[in-house]
C-alpha atoms as a PDB file:
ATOM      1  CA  UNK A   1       1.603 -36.104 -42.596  1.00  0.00           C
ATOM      2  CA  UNK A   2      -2.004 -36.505 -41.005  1.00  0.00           C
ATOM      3  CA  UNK A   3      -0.155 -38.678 -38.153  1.00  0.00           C
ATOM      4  CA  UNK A   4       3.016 -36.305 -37.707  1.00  0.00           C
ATOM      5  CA  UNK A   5       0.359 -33.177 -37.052  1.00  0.00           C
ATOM      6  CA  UNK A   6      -1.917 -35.679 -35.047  1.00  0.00           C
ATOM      7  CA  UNK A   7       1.278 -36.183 -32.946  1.00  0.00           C
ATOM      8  CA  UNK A   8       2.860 -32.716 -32.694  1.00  0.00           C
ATOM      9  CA  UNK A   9      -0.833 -31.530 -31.442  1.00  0.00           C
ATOM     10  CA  UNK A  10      -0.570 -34.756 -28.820  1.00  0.00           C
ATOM     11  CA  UNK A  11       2.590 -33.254 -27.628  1.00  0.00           C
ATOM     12  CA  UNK A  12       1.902 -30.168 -27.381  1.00  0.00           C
ATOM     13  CA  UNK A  13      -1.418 -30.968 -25.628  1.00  0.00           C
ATOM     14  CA  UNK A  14       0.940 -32.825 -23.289  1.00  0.00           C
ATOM     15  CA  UNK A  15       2.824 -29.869 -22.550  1.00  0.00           C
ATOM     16  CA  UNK A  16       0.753 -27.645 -21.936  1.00  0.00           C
ATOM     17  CA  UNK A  17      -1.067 -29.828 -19.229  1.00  0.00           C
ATOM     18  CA  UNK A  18       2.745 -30.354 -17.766  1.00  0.00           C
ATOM     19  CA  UNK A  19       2.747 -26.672 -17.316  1.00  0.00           C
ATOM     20  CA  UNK A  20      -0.828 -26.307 -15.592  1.00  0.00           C
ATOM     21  CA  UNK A  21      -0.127 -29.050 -13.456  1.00  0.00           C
ATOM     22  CA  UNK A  22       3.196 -27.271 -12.251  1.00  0.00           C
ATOM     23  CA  UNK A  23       1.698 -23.972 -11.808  1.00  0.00           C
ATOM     24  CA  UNK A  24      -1.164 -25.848 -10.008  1.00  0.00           C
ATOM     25  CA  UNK A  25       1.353 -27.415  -8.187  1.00  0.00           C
ATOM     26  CA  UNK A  26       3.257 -23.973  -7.401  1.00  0.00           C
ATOM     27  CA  UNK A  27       0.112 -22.418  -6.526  1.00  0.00           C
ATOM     28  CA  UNK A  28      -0.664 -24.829  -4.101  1.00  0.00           C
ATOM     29  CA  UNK A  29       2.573 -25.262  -2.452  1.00  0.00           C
ATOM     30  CA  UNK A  30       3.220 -21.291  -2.054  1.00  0.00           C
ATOM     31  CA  UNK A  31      -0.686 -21.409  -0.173  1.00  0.00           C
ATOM     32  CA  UNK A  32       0.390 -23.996   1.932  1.00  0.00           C
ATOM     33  CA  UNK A  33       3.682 -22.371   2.741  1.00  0.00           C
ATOM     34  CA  UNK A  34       1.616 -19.145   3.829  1.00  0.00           C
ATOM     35  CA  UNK A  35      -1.094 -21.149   5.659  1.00  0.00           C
ATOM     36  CA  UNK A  36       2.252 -22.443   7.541  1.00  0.00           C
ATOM     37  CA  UNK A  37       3.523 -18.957   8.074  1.00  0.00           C
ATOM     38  CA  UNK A  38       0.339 -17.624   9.269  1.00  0.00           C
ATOM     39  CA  UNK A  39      -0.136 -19.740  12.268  1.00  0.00           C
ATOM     40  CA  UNK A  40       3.573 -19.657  12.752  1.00  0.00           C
ATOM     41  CA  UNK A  41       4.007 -16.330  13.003  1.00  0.00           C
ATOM     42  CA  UNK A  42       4.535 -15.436  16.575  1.00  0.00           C
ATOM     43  CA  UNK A  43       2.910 -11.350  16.650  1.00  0.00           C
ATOM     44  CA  UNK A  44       3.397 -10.966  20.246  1.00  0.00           C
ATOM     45  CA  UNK A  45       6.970 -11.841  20.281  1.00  0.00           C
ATOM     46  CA  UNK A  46       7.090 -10.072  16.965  1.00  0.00           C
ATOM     47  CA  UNK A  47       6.570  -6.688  18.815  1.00  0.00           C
ATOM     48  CA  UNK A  48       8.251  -7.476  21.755  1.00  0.00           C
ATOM     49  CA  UNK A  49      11.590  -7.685  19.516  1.00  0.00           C
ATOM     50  CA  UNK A  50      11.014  -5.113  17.374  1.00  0.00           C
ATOM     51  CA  UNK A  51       9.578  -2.339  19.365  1.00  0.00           C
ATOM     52  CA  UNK A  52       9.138  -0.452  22.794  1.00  0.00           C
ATOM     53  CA  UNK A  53       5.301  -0.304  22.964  1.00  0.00           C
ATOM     54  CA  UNK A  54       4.462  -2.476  25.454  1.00  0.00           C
ATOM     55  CA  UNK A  55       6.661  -0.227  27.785  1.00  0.00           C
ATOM     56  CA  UNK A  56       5.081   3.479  26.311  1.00  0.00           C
ATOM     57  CA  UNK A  57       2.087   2.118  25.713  1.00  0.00           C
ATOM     58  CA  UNK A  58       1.898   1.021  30.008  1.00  0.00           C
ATOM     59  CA  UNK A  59       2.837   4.651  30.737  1.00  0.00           C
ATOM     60  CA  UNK A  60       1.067   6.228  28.190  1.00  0.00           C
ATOM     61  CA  UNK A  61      -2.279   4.396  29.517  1.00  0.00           C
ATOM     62  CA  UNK A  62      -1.946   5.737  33.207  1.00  0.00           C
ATOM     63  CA  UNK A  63      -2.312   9.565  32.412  1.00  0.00           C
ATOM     64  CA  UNK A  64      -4.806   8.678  29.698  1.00  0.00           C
ATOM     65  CA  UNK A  65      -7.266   7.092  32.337  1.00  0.00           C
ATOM     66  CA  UNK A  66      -6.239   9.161  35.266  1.00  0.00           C
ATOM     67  CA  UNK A  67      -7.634  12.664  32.935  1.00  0.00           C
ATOM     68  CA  UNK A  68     -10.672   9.702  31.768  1.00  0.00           C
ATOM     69  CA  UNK A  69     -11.548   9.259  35.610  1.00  0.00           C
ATOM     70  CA  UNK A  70     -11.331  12.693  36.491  1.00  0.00           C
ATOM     71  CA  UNK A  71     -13.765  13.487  33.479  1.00  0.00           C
ATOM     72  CA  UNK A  72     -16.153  11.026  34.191  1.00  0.00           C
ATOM     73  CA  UNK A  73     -16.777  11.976  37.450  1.00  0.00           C
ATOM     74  CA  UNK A  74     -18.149  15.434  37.131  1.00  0.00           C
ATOM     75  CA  UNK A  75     -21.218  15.852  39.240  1.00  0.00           C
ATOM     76  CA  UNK A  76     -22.633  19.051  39.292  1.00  0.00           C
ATOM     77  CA  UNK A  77     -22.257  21.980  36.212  1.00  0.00           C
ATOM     78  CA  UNK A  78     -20.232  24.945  38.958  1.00  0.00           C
ATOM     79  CA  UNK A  79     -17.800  21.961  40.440  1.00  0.00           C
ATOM     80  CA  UNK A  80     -14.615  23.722  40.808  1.00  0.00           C
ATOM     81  CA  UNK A  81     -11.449  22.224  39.594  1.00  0.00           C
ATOM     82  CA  UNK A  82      -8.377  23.230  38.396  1.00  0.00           C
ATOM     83  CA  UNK A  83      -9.180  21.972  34.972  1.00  0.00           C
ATOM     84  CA  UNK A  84      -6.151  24.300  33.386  1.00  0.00           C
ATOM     85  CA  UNK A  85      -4.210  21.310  34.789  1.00  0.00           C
ATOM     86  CA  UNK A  86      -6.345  18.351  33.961  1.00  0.00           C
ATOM     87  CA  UNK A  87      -6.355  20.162  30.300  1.00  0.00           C
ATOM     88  CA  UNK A  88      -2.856  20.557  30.146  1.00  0.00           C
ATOM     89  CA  UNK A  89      -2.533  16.792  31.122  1.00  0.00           C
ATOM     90  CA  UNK A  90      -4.911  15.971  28.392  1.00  0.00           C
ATOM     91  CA  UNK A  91      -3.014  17.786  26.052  1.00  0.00           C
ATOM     92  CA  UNK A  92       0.420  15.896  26.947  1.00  0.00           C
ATOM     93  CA  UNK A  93      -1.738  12.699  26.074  1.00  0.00           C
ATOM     94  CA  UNK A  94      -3.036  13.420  22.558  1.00  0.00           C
ATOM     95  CA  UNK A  95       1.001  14.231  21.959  1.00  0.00           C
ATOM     96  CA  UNK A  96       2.001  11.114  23.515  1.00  0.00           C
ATOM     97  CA  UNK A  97      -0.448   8.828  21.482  1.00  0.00           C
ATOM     98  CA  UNK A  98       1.090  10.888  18.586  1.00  0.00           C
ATOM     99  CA  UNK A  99       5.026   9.883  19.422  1.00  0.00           C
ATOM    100  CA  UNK A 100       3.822   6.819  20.051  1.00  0.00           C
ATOM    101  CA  UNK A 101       2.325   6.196  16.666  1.00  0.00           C
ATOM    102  CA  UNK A 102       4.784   7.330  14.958  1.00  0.00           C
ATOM    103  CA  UNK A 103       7.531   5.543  16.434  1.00  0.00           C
ATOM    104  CA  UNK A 104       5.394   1.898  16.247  1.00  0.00           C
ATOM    105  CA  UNK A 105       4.918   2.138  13.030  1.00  0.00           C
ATOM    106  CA  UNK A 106       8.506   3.383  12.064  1.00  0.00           C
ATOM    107  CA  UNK A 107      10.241   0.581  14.281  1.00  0.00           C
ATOM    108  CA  UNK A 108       7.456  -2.241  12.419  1.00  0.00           C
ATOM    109  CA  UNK A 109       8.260  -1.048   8.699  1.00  0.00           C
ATOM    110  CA  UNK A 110      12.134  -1.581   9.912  1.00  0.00           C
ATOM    111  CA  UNK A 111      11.401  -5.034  11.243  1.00  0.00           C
ATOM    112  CA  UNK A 112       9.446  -5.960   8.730  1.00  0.00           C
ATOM    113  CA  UNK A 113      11.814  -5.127   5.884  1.00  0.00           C
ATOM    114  CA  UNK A 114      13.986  -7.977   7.968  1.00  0.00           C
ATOM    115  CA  UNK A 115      11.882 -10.569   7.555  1.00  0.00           C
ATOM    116  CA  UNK A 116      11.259 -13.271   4.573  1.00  0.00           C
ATOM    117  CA  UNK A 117       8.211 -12.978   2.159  1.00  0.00           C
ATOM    118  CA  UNK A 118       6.414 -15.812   3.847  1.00  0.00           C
ATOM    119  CA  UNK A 119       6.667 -13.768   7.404  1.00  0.00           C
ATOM    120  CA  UNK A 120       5.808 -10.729   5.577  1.00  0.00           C
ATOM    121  CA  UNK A 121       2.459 -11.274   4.703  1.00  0.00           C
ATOM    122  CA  UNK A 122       1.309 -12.360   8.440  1.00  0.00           C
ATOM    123  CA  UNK A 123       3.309  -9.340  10.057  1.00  0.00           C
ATOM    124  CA  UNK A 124       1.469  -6.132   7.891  1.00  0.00           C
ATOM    125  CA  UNK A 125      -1.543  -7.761   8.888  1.00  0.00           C
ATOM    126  CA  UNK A 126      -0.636  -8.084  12.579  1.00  0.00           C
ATOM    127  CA  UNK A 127       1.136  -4.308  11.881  1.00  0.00           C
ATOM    128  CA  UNK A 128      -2.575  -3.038  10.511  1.00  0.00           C
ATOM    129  CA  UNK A 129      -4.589  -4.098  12.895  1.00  0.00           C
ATOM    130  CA  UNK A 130      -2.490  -2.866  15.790  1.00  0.00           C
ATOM    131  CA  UNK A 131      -2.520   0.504  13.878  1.00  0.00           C
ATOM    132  CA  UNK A 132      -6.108   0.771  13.598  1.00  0.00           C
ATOM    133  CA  UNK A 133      -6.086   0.027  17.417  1.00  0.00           C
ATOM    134  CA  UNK A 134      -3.506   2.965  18.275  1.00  0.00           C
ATOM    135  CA  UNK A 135      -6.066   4.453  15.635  1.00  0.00           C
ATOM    136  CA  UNK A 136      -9.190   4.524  18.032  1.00  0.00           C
ATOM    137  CA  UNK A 137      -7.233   5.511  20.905  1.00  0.00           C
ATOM    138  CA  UNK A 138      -6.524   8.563  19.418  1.00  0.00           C
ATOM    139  CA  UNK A 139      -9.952   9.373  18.548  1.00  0.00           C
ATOM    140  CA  UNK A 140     -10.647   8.672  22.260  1.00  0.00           C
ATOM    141  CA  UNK A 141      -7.824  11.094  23.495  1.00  0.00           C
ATOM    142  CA  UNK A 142      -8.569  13.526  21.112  1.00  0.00           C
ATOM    143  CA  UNK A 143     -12.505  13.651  22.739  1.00  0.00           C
ATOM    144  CA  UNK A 144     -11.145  13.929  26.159  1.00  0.00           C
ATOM    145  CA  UNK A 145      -9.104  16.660  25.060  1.00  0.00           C
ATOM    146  CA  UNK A 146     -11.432  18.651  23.589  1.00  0.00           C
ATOM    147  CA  UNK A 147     -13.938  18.221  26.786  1.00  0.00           C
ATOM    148  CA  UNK A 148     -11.169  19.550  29.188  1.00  0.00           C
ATOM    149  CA  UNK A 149     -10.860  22.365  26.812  1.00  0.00           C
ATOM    150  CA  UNK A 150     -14.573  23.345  26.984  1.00  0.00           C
ATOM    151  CA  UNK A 151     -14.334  22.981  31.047  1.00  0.00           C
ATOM    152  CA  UNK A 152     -11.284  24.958  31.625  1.00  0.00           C
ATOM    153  CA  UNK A 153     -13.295  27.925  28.730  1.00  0.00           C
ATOM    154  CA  UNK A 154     -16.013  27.214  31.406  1.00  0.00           C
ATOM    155  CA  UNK A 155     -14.307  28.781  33.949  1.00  0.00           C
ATOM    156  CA  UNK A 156     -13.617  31.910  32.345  1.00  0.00           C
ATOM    157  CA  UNK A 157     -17.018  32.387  31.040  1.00  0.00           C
ATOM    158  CA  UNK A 158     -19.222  30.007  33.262  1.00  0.00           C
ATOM    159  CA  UNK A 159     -21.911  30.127  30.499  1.00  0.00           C
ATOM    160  CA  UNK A 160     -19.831  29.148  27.363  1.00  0.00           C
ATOM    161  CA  UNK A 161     -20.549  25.127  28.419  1.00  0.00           C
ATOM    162  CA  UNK A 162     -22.981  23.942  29.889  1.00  0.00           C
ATOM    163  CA  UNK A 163     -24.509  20.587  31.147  1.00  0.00           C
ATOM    164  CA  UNK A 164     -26.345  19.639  28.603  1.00  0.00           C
ATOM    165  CA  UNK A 165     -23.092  20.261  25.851  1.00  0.00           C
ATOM    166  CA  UNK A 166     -21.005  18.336  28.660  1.00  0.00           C
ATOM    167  CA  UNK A 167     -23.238  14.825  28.438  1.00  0.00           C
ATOM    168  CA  UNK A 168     -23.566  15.023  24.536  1.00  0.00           C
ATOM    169  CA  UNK A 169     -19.964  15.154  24.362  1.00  0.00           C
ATOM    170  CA  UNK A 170     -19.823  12.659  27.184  1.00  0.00           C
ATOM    171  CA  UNK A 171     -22.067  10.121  24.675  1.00  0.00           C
ATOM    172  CA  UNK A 172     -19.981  11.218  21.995  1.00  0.00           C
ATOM    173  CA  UNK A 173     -17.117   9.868  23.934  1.00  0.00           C
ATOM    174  CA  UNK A 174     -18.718   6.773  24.952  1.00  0.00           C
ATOM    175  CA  UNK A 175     -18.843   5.448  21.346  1.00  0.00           C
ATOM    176  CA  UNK A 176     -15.517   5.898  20.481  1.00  0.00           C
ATOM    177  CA  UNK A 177     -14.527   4.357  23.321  1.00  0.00           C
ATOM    178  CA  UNK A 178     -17.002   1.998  22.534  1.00  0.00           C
ATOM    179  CA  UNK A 179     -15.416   1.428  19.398  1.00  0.00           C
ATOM    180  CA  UNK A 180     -11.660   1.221  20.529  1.00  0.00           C
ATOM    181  CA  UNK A 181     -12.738  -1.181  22.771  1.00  0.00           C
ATOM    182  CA  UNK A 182     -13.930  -3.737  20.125  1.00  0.00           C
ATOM    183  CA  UNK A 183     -10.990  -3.037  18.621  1.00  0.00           C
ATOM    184  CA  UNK A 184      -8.894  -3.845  21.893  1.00  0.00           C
ATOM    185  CA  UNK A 185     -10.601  -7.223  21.670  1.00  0.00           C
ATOM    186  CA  UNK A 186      -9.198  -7.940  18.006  1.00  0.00           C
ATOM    187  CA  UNK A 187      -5.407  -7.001  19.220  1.00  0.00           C
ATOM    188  CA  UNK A 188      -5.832  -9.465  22.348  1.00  0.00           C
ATOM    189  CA  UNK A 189      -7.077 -12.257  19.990  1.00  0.00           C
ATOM    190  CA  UNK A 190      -4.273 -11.540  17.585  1.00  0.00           C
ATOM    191  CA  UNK A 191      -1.522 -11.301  20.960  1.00  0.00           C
ATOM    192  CA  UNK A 192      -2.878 -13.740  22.859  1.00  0.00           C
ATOM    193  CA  UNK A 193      -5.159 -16.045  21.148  1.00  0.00           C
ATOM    194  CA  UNK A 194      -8.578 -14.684  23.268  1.00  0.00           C
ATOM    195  CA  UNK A 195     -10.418 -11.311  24.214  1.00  0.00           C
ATOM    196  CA  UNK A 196      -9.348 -10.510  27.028  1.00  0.00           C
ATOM    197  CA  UNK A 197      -5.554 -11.944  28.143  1.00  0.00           C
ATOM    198  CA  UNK A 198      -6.912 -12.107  31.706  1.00  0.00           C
ATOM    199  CA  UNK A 199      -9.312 -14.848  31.127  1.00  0.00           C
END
């Protein structure tokens, strides 16, 4: 009886080191498989496919940095301008990074939904971090909007902005830019493998 128990227990103890070893096994095979996917996934070709951003994003970016440059170089506090305009402009911008957005992120969760499990993982990470870029853009918009705002309330009452309120705003918008730049660096490491895809 002793030897029967003795050799149940050495069976099961066999087993059960069978099935550790095969979920080790598992375990390590399904890493390896993502490891795979991860440098195989392709994320610049993965947006290219799957969405228009690189086109709205190119437009986008010119009336972005032509209200930028025409903040930036403000010179004296009574410089007139028609800044009704450059608000107005400013305004279009913070609804185009909106629209934009929206419609990357809808036209990546239908992509994604496309592709296998292994590709899945890889592509919401790729998905994030170009969300959190779009992400500091708007905060950057959003700043130059509200400075053309205060400029064009400036000209109806030349005393409701001064200077002074004009440069703190002006740092304020020099850190977020700050910031979405860093986070412009991320994207071109992710697209292109390096911080900048010029050099």
């Amino acid at each position: 009886m002793s030897i029967m128990c003795d050799r149940l227990e050495c069976s099961s103890s066999r087993r059960h080191a069978a099935i550790v070893a095969l979920a080790l096994l598992c375990y390590v095979v399904n890493a390896h498989c993502a490891m795979a996917a991860e440098r195989n996934f392709d994320a610049l070709s993965f947006f290219e496919w799957n969405t228009t951003f690189f086109q709205e994003f190119s437009s986008f970016r010119k009336q972005w940095f032509s209200v930028e440059d025409r903040i930036s170089s403000i010179k004296g506090e009574y410089e007139p301008f028609d800044w009704k305009a450059v608000r107005n402009s400013a305004k279009d911008v913070v609804a185009r990074h909106e629209h934009l957005m929206v419609k990357f992120a809808r036209d990546c969760r239908a992509a994604k939904a496309k592709l296998s499990p292994a590709e899945s993982g890889p592509a919401e990470r790729a998905i994030q971090l170009m969300l959190e870029y779009l992400d500091s853009v708007g905060l950057v918009v959003l700043k130059l909007y509200e400075i053309t705002e205060k400029l064009h309330g400036k000209t109806l009452d030349p005393y409701s902005y001064t200077m002074e309120n004009y440069n703190a705003d002006f740092r304020e918008f020099k850190d977020l830019n700050a910031r979405f730049e860093s986070k412009g660096k991320d994207v071109n490491l992710l697209l292109y493998g390096k911080a900048s895809p010029g050099k």
